[in-house]
C-alpha atoms as a PDB file:
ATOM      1  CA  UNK A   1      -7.376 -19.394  31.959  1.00  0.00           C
ATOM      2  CA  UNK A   2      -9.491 -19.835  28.989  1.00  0.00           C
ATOM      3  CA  UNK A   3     -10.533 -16.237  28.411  1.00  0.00           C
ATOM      4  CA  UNK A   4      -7.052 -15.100  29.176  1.00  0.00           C
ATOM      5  CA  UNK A   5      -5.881 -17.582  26.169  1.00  0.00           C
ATOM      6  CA  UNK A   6      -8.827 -15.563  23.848  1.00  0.00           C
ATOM      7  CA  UNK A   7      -8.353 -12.428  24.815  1.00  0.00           C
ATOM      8  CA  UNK A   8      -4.434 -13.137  23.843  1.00  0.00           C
ATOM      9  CA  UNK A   9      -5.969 -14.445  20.369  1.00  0.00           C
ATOM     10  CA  UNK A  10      -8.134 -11.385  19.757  1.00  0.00           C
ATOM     11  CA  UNK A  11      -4.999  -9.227  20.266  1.00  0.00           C
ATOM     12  CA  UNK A  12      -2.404 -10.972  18.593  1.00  0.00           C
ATOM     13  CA  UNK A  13      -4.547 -11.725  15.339  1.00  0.00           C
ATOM     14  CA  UNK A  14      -5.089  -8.840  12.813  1.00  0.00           C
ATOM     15  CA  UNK A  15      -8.640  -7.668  12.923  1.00  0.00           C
ATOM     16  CA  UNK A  16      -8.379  -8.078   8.539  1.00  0.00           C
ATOM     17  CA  UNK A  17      -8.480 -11.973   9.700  1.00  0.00           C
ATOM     18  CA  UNK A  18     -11.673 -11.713  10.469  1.00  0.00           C
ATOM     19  CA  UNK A  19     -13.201  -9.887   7.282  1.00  0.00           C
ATOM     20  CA  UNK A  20     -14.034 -11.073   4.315  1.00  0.00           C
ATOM     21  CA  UNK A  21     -13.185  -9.251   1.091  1.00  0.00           C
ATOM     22  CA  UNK A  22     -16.107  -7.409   0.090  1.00  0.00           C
ATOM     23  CA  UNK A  23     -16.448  -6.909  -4.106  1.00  0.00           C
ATOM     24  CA  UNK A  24     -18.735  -4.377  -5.809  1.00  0.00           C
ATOM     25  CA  UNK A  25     -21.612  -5.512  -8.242  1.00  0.00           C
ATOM     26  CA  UNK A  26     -19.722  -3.424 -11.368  1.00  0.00           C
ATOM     27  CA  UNK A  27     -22.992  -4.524 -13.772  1.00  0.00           C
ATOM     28  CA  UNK A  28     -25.945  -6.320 -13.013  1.00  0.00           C
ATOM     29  CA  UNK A  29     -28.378  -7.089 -15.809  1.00  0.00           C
ATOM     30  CA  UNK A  30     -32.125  -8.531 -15.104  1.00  0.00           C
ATOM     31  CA  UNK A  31     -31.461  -9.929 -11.831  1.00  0.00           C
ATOM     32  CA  UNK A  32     -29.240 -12.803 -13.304  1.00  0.00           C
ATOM     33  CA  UNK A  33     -26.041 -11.774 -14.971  1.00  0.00           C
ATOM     34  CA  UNK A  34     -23.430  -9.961 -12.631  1.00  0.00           C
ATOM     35  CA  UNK A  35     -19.739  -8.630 -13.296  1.00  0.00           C
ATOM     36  CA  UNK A  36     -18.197  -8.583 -10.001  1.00  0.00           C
ATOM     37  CA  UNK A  37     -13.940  -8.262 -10.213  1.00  0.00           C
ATOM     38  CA  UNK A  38     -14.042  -8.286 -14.255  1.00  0.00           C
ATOM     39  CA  UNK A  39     -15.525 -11.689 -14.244  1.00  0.00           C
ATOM     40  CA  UNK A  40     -19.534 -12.639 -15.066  1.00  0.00           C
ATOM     41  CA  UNK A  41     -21.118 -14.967 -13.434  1.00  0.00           C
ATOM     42  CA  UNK A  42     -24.879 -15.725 -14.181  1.00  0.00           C
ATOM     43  CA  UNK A  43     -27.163 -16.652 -11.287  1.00  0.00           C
ATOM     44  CA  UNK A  44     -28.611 -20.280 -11.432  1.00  0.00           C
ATOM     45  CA  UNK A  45     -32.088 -19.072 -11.174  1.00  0.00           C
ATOM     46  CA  UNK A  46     -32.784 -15.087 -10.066  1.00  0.00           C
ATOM     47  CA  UNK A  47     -30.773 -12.868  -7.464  1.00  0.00           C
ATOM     48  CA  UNK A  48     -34.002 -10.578  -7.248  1.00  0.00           C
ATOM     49  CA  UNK A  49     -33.187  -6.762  -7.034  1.00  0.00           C
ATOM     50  CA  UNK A  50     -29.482  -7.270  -6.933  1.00  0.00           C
ATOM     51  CA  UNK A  51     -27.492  -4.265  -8.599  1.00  0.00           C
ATOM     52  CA  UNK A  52     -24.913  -2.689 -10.047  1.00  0.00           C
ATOM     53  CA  UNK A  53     -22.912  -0.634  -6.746  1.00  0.00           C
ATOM     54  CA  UNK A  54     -24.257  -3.459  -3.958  1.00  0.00           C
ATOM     55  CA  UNK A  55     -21.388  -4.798  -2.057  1.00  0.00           C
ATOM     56  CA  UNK A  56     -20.685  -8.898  -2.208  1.00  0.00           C
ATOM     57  CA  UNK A  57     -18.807 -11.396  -0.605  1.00  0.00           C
ATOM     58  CA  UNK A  58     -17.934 -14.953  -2.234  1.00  0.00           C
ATOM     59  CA  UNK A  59     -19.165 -17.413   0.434  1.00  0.00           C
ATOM     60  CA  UNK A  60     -18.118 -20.614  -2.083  1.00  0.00           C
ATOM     61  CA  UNK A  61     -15.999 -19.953  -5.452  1.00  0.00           C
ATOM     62  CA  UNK A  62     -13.635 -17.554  -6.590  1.00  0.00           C
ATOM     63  CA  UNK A  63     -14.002 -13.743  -7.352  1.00  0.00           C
ATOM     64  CA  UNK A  64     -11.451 -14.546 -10.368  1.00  0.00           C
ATOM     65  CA  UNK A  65     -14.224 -16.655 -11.901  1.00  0.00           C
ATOM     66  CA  UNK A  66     -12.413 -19.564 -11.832  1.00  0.00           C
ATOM     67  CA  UNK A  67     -14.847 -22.226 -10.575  1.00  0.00           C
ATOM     68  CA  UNK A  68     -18.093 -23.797 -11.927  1.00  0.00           C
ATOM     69  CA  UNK A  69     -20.559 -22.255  -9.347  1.00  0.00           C
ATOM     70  CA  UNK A  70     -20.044 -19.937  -6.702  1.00  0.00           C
ATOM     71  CA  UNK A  71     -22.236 -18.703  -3.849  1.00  0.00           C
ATOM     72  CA  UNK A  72     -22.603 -15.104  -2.901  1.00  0.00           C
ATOM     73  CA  UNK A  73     -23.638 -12.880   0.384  1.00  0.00           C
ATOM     74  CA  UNK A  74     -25.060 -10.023  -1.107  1.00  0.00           C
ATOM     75  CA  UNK A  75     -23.774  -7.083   2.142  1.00  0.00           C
ATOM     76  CA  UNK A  76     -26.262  -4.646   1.037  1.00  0.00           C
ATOM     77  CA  UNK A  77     -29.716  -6.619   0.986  1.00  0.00           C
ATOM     78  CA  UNK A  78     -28.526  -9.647   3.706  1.00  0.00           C
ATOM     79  CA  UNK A  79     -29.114 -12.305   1.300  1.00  0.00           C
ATOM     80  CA  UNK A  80     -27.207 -15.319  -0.337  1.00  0.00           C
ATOM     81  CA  UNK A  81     -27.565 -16.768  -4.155  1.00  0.00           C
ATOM     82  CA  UNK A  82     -26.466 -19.218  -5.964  1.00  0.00           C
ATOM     83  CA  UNK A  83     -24.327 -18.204  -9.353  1.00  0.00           C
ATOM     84  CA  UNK A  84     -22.603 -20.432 -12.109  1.00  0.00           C
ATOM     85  CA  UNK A  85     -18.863 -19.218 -12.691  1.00  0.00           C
ATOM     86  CA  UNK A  86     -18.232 -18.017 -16.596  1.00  0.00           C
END
């Protein structure tokens, strides 16, 4: 019963639930300043090798840059950082 009842769930929800919106690095300048959707947000200590063209998604925050800090999944190298919110 309880796989039929998933299986139902899987179909009936939109794969696009399941993803998270992905953002391109537009600038990146010495590992801690990043403009990602027009906004800047500076990294609270280093996001080391991070660059302009890597794909990101906002784990905590707001791509608008509305928030005081933000955490980000960087797609491309498989790691998280920490970033304050300009």
């Amino acid at each position: 019963m309880l796989r039929k009842l998933a299986l139902l769930l899987v179909i009936v929800i939109p794969i696009s639930a399941y993803s998270a919106t992905k953002y391109e690095i537009e600038a990146a300048v010495n590992d801690e300043k990043f403009f990602i959707n027009d906004e800047l947000f500076e990294a609270k200590t280093y996001c080391l090798g991070w660059e302009e063209g890597d794909m990101v998604i906002f784990l905590e925050g707001r791509a608008n840059g509305i928030c005081t800090t933000a955490t980000l999944y960087n797609v491309d190298k498989e790691e998280k950082c920490e970033v304050w919110c300009e």
